[in-house]
C-alpha atoms as a PDB file:
ATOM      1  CA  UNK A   1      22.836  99.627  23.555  1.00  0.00           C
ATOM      2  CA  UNK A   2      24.829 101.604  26.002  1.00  0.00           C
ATOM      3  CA  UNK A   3      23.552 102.476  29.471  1.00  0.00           C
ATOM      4  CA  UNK A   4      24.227 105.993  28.659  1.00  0.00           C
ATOM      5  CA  UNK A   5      22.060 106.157  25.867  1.00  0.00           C
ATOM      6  CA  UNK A   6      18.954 104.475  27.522  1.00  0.00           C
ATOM      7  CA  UNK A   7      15.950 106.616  28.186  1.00  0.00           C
ATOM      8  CA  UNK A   8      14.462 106.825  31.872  1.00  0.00           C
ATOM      9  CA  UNK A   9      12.660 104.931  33.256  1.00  0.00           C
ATOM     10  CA  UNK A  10      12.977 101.813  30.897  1.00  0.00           C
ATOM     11  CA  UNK A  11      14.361  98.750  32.517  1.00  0.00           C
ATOM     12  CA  UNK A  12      17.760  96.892  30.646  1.00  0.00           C
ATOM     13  CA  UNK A  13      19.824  93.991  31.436  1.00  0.00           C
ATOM     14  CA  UNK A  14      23.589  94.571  31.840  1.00  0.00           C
ATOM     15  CA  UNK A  15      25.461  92.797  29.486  1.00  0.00           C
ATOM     16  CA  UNK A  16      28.833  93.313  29.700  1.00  0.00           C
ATOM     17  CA  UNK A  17      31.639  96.471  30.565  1.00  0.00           C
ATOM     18  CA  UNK A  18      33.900  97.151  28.306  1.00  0.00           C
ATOM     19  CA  UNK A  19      37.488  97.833  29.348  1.00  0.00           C
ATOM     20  CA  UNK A  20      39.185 100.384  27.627  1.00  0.00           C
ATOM     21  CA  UNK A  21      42.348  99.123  28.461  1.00  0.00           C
ATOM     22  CA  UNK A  22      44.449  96.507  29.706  1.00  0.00           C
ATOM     23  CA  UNK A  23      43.600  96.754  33.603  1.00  0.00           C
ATOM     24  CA  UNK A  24      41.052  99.807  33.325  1.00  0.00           C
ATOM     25  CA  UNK A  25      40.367 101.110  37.128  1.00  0.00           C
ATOM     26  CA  UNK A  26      37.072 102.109  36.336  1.00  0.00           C
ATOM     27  CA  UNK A  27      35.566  99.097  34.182  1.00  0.00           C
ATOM     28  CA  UNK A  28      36.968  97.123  37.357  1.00  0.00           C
ATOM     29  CA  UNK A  29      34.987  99.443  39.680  1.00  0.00           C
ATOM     30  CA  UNK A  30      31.549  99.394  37.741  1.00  0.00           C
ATOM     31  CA  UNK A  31      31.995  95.817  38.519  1.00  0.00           C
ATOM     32  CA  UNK A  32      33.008  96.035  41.978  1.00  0.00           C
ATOM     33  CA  UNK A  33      29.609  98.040  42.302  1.00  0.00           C
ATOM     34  CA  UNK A  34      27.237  95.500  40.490  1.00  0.00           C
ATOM     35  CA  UNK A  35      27.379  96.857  36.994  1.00  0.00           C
ATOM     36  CA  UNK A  36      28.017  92.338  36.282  1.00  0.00           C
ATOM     37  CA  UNK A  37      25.852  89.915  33.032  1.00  0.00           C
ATOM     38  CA  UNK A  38      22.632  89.668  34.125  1.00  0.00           C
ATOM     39  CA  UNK A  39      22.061  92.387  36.582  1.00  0.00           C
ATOM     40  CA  UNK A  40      18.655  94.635  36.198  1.00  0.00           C
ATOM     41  CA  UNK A  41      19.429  98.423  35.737  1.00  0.00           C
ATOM     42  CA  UNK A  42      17.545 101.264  35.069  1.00  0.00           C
ATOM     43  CA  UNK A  43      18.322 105.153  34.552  1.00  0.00           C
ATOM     44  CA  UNK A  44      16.373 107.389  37.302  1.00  0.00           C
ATOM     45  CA  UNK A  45      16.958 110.738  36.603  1.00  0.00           C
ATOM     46  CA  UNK A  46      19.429 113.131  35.045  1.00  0.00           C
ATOM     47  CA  UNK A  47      21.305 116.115  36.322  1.00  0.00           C
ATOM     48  CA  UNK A  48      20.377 119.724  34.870  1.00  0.00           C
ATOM     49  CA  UNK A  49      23.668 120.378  33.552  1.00  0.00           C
ATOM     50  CA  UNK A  50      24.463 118.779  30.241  1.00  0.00           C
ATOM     51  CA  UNK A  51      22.285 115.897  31.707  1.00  0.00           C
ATOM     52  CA  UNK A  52      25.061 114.912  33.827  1.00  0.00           C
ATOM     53  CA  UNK A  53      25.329 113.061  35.674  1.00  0.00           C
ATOM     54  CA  UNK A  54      23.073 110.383  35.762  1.00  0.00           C
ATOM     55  CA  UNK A  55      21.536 108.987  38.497  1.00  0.00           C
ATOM     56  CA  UNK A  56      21.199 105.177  37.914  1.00  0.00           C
ATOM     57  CA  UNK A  57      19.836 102.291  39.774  1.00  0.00           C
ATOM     58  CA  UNK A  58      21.398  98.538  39.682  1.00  0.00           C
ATOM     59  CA  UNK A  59      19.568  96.105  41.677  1.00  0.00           C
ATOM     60  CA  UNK A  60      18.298  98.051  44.595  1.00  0.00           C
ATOM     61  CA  UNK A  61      21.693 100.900  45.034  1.00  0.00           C
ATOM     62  CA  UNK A  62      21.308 103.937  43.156  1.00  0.00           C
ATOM     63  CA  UNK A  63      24.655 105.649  41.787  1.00  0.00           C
ATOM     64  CA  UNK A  64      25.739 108.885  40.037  1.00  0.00           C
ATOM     65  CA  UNK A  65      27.601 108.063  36.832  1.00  0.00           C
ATOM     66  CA  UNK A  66      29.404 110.824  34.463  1.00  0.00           C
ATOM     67  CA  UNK A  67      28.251 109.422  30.926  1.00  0.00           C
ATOM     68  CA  UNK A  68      31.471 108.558  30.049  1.00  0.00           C
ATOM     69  CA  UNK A  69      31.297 105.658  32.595  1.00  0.00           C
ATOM     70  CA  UNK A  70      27.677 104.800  31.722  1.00  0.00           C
ATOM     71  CA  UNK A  71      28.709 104.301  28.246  1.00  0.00           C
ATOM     72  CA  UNK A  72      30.989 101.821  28.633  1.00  0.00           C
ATOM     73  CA  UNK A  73      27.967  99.487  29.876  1.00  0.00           C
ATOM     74  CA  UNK A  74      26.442  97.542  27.405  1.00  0.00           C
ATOM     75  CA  UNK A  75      22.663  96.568  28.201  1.00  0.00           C
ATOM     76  CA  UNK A  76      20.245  95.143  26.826  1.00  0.00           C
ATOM     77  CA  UNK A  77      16.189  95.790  26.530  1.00  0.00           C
ATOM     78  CA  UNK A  78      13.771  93.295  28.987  1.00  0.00           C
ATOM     79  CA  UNK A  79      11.524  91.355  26.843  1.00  0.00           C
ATOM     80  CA  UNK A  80       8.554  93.631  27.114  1.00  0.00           C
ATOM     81  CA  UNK A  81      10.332  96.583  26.233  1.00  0.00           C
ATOM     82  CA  UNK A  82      12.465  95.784  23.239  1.00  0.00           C
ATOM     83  CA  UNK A  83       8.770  94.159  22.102  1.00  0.00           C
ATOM     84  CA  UNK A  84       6.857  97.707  22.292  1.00  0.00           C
ATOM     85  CA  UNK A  85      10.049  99.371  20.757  1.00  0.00           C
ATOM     86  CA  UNK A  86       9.963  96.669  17.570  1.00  0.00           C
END
């Protein structure tokens, strides 16, 4: 699932980011930020407009993402979730 499509409120797992191209700037900078396997992230809030942009949290630092850059997270459901969901 992409981070850009998960609802608010419901905790995830980063998987991966997926570069777009050789030496993508911003798949790099998601990284730089936290957006790395393993990490816990969750989607706060989103903006009136369009629902941009989104206000997201990754470990404890909250960041505005444009859902163009949230989608190219891939995360996963925590255990208790993707169990209520099935």
């Amino acid at each position: 699932m992409k981070l850009s499509e998960l609802p608010r409120r419901t905790a995830a797992t980063v998987d991966a980011v997926e570069d777009q191209s050789p030496n993508d700037a911003i798949a790099r900078r998601l990284r730089e930020l936290g957006f790395v396997r393993g990490e816990r992230v969750e989607v706060m809030a989103a903006g009136p407009v369009a629902r941009e942009p989104l206000l997201v949290q990754v470990g404890f630092t909250r960041f505005a993402l444009r859902r163009t850059e949230a989608a190219r997270v891939q995360v996963l459901l925590d255990d208790a979730v993707a169990g209520a969901v099935a």
